[in-house]
Protein backbone atom coordinates (compact mmCIF):
# COMPACT_ATOMS: atom_id res chain seq x y z
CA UNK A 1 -13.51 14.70 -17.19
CA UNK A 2 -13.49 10.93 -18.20
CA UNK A 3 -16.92 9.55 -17.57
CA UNK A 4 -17.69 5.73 -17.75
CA UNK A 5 -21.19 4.66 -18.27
CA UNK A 6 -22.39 1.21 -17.30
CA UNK A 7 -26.03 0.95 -18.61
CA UNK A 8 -25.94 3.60 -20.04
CA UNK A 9 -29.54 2.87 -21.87
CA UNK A 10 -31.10 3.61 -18.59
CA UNK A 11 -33.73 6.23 -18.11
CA UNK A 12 -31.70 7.40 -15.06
CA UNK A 13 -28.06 6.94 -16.46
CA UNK A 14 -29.03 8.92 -19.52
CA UNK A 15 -30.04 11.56 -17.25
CA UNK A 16 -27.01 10.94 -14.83
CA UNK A 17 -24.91 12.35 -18.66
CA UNK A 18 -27.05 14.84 -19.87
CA UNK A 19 -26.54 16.31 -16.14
CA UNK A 20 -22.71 15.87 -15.65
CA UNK A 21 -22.50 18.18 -18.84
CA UNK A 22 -24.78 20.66 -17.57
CA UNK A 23 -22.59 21.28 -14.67
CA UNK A 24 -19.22 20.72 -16.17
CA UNK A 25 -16.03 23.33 -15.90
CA UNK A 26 -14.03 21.35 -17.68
CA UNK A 27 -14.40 18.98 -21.51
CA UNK A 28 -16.20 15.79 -21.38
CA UNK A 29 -15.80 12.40 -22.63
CA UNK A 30 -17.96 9.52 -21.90
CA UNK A 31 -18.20 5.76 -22.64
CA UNK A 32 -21.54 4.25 -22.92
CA UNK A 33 -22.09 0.87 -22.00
CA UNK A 34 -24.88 -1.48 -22.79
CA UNK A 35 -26.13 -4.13 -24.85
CA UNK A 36 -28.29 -2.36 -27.41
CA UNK A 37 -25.71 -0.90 -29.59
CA UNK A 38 -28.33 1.13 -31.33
CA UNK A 39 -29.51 2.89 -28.62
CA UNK A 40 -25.98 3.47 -27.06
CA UNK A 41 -25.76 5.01 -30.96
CA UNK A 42 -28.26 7.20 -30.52
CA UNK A 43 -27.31 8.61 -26.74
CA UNK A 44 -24.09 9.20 -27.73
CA UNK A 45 -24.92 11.22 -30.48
CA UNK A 46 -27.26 13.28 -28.04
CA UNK A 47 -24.61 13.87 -25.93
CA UNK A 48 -22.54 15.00 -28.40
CA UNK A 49 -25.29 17.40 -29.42
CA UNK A 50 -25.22 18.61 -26.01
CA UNK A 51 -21.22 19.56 -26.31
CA UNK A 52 -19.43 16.36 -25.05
CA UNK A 53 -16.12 16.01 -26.36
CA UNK A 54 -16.45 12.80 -27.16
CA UNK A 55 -19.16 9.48 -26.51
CA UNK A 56 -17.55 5.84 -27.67
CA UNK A 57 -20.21 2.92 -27.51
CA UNK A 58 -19.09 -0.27 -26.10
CA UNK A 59 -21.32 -3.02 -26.66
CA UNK A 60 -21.41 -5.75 -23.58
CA UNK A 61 -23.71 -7.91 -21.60
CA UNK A 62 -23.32 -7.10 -18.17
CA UNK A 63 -24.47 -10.05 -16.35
CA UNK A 64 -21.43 -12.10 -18.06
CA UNK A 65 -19.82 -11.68 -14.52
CA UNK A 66 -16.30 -13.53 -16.37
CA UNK A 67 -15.68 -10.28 -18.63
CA UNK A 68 -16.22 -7.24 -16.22
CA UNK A 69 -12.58 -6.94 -15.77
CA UNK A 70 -12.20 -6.79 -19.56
CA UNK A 71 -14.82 -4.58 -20.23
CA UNK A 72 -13.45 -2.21 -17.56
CA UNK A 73 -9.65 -2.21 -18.99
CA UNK A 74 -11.09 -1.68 -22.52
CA UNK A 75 -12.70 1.57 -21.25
CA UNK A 76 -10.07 2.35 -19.00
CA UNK A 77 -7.97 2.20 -22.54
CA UNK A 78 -10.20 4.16 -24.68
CA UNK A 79 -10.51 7.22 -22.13
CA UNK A 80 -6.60 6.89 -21.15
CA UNK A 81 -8.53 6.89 -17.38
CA UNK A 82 -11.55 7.44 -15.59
CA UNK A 83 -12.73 10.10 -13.45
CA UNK A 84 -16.14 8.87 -12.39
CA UNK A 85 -18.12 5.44 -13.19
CA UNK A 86 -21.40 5.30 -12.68
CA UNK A 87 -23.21 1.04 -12.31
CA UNK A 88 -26.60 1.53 -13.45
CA UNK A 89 -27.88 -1.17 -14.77
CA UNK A 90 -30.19 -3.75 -13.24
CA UNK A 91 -33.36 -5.00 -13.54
CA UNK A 92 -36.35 -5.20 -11.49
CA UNK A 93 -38.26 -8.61 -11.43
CA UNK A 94 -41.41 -10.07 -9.99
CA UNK A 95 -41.26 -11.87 -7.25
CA UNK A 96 -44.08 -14.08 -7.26
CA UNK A 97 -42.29 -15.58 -10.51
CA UNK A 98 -38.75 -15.89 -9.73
CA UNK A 99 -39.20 -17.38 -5.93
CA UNK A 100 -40.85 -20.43 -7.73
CA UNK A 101 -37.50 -20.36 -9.57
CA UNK A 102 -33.61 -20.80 -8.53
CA UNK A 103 -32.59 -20.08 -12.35
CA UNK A 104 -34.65 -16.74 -11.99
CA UNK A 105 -33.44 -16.06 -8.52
CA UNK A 106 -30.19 -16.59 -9.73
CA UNK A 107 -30.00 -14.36 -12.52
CA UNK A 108 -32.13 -11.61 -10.44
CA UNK A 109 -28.90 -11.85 -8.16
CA UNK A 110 -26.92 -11.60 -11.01
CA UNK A 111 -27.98 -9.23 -13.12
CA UNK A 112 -28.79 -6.76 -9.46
CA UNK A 113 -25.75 -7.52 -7.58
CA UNK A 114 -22.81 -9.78 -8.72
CA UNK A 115 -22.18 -7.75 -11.82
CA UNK A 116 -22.00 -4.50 -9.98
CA UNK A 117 -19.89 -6.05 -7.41
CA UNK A 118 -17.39 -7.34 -10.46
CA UNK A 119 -17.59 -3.97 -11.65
CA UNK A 120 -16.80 -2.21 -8.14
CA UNK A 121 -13.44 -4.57 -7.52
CA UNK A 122 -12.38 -4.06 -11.51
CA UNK A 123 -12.57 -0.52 -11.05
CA UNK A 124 -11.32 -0.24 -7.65
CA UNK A 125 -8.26 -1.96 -8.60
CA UNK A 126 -7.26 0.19 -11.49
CA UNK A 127 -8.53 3.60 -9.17
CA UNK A 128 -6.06 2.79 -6.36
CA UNK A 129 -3.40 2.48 -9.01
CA UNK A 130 -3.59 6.09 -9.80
CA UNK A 131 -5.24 6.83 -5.98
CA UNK A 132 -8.03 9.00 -7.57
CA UNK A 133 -11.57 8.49 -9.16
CA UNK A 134 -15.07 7.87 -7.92
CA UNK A 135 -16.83 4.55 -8.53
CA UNK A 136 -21.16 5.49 -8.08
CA UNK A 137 -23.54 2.51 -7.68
CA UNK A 138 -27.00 3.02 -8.08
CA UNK A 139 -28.85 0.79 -5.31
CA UNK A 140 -32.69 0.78 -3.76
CA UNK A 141 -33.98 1.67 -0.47
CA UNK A 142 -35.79 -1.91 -1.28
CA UNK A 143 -32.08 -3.06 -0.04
CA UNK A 144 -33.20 -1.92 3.71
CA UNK A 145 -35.10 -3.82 4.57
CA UNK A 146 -36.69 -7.53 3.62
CA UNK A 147 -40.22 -7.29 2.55
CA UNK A 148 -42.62 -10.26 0.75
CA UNK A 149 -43.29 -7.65 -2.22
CA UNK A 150 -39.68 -8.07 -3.60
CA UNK A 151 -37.32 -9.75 -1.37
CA UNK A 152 -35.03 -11.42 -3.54
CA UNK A 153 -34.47 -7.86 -5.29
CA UNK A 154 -34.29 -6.46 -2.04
CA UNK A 155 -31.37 -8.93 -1.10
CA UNK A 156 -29.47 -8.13 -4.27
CA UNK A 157 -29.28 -4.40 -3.65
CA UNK A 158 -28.40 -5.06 0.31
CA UNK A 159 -25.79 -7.22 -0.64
CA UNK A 160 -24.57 -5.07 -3.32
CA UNK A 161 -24.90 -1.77 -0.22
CA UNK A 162 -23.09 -4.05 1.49
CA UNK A 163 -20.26 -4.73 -0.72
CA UNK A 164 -20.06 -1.07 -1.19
CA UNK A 165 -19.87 -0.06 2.61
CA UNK A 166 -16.76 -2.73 3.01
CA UNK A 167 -15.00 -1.45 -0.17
CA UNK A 168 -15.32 2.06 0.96
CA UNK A 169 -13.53 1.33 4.03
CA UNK A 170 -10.60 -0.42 1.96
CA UNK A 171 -10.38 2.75 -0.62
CA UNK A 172 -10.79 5.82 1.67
CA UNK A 173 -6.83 5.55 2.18
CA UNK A 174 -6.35 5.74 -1.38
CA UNK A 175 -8.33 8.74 -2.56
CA UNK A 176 -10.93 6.66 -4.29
CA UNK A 177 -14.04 8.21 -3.65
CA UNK A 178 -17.49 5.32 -3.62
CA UNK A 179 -20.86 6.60 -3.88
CA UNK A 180 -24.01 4.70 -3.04
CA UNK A 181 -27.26 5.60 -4.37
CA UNK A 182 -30.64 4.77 -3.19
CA UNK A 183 -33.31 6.02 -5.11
CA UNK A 184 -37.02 5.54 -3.91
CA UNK A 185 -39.69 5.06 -6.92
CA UNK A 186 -38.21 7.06 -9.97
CA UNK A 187 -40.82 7.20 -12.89
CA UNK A 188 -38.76 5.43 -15.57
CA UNK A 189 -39.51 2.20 -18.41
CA UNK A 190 -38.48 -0.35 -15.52
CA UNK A 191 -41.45 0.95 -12.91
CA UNK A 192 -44.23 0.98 -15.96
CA UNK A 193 -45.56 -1.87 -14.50
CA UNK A 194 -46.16 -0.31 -11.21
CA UNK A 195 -49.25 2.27 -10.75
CA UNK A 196 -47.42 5.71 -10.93
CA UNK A 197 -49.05 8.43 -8.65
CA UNK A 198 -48.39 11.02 -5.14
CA UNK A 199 -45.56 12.68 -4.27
CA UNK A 200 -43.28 9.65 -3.37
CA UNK A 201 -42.37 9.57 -7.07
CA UNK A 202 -39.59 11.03 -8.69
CA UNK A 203 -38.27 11.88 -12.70
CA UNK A 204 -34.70 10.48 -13.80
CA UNK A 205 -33.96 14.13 -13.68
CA UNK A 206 -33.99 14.94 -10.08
CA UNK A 207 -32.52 11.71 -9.62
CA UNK A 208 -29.67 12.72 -11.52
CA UNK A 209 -29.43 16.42 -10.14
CA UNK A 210 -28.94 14.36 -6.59
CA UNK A 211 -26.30 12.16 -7.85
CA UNK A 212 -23.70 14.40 -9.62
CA UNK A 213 -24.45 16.76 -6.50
CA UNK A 214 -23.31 13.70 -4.28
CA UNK A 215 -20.63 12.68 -6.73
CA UNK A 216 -19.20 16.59 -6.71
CA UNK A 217 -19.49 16.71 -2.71
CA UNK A 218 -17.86 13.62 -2.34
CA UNK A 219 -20.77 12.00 -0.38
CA UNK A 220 -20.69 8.19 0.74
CA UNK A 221 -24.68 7.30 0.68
CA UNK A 222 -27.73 9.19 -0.66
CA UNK A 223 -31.01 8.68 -0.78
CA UNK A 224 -32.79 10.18 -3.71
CA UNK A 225 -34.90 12.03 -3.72
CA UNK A 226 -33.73 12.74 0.38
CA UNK A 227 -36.92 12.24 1.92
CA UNK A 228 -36.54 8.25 1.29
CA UNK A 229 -33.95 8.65 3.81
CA UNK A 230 -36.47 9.35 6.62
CA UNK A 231 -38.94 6.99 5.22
CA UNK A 232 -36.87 4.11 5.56
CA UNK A 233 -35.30 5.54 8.77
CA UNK A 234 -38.51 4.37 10.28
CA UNK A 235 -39.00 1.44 8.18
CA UNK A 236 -36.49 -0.44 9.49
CA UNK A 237 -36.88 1.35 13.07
CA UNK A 238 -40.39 -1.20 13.16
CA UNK A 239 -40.10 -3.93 15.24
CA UNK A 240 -39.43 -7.31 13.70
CA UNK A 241 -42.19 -8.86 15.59
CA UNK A 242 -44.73 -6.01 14.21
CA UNK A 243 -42.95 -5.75 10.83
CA UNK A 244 -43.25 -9.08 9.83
CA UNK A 245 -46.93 -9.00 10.13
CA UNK A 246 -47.57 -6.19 7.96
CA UNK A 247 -48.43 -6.77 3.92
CA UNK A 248 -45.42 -5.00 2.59
């Protein structure tokens, strides 16, 4: 199994690996993408500890929306194909600072939905090709809904749901599987700043036990861990006259 890696520094894509080998039947190679080429170093030499076949580093930065198709053909090229590719990088910013700020907004957007949708159509493209493959994109549940707390991140992982739904509809004909992942609050280095504590939290691990489940079952959208699903089920079930009132 081919396995590309976008973000691959991520608490939660670093999981998403160690996982796919724990349930493998058959070799694996990955490619790790990121922008700290010492730390895709060290992953993929864990995950070659941990019996991958093989783990090539590819350094990029993944906001520079003009060289996602290149990055993807140059990993495309390195694993002859690719089985599964997982989008999980992203960022997650305040947004008392960058609503005072287009430049911030901007790269928010940018950096939590352009580049994934770049990434979607580059690998979509080469998936229909061969009519096989799975493209996963981790989202938010904080795309379900607008709320004051984090709207403009909110926005970017709607519109990047979005973008997912309608190219899911164009590739079902082909065979190309696209996953959707929503995860709720996952205890990882880009939440530190937010007060960890109850059961609403998860570890990258479970997150990543739900995801290669859903990539292995073929499933269109999860939310992880699968009680979010019900939480925002009634979430956006609130009245827009109520909800709009309430300090969320």
């Amino acid at each position: 199994m081919n396995v590309l890696i976008l973000g691959a520094t991520s608490a939660i894509a670093q999981a998403v690996a160690r996982q796919f080998l724990l349930s493998a039947t058959t070799p694996v190679k990955f490619v790790l993408v990121g922008r700290n080429d010492d730390k895709l170093a060290l992953i993929a030499e864990d995950l070659i500890g941990r019996s991958a076949t093989a783990a090539h580093v590819q350094v990029q930065d993944l906001t520079q929306l003009d060289a996602m198709d290149a990055c993807i053909s140059r990993a495309w090229e390195t694993l002859g194909s690719i089985d599964v590719a997982l989008i999980a990088h992203g960022t997650l910013p305040e947004q008392r600072e960058i609503e005072k700020s287009w430049e911030l907004t901007e790269q928010a957007l940018r950096e939590n939905a352009l580049s994934h949708m770049a990434l979607m159509e580059a690998l979509a493209l080469r998936m229909e090709a061969i009519k096989r493959g799975t493209i996963a994109v981790i989202g938010s549940v904080a795309g379900d809904r607008g709320r004051q707390s984090n709207y403009i991140y909110g926005a970017a992982k709607g519109a990047t749901a979005i973008y997912a739904q309608g190219l899911r509809n164009r590739l079902t004909k082909s065979g190309v599987h696209l996953l959707t992942i929503k995860p709720g609050f996952v205890d990882t280095p880009m939440t530190e700043s937010i007060a960890k504590k109850g059961l609403l939290w998860a570890s990258p691990e479970q997150v990543a036990q739900d995801i290669v489940k859903a990539v292995q079952k073929k499933r269109n959208v999860i939310y992880t861990p699968g009680f979010w699903w019900l939480i925002m089920t009634i979430v956006k079930s609130v009245p827009e006259f109520i909800f709009k009132k309430l300090s969320m």
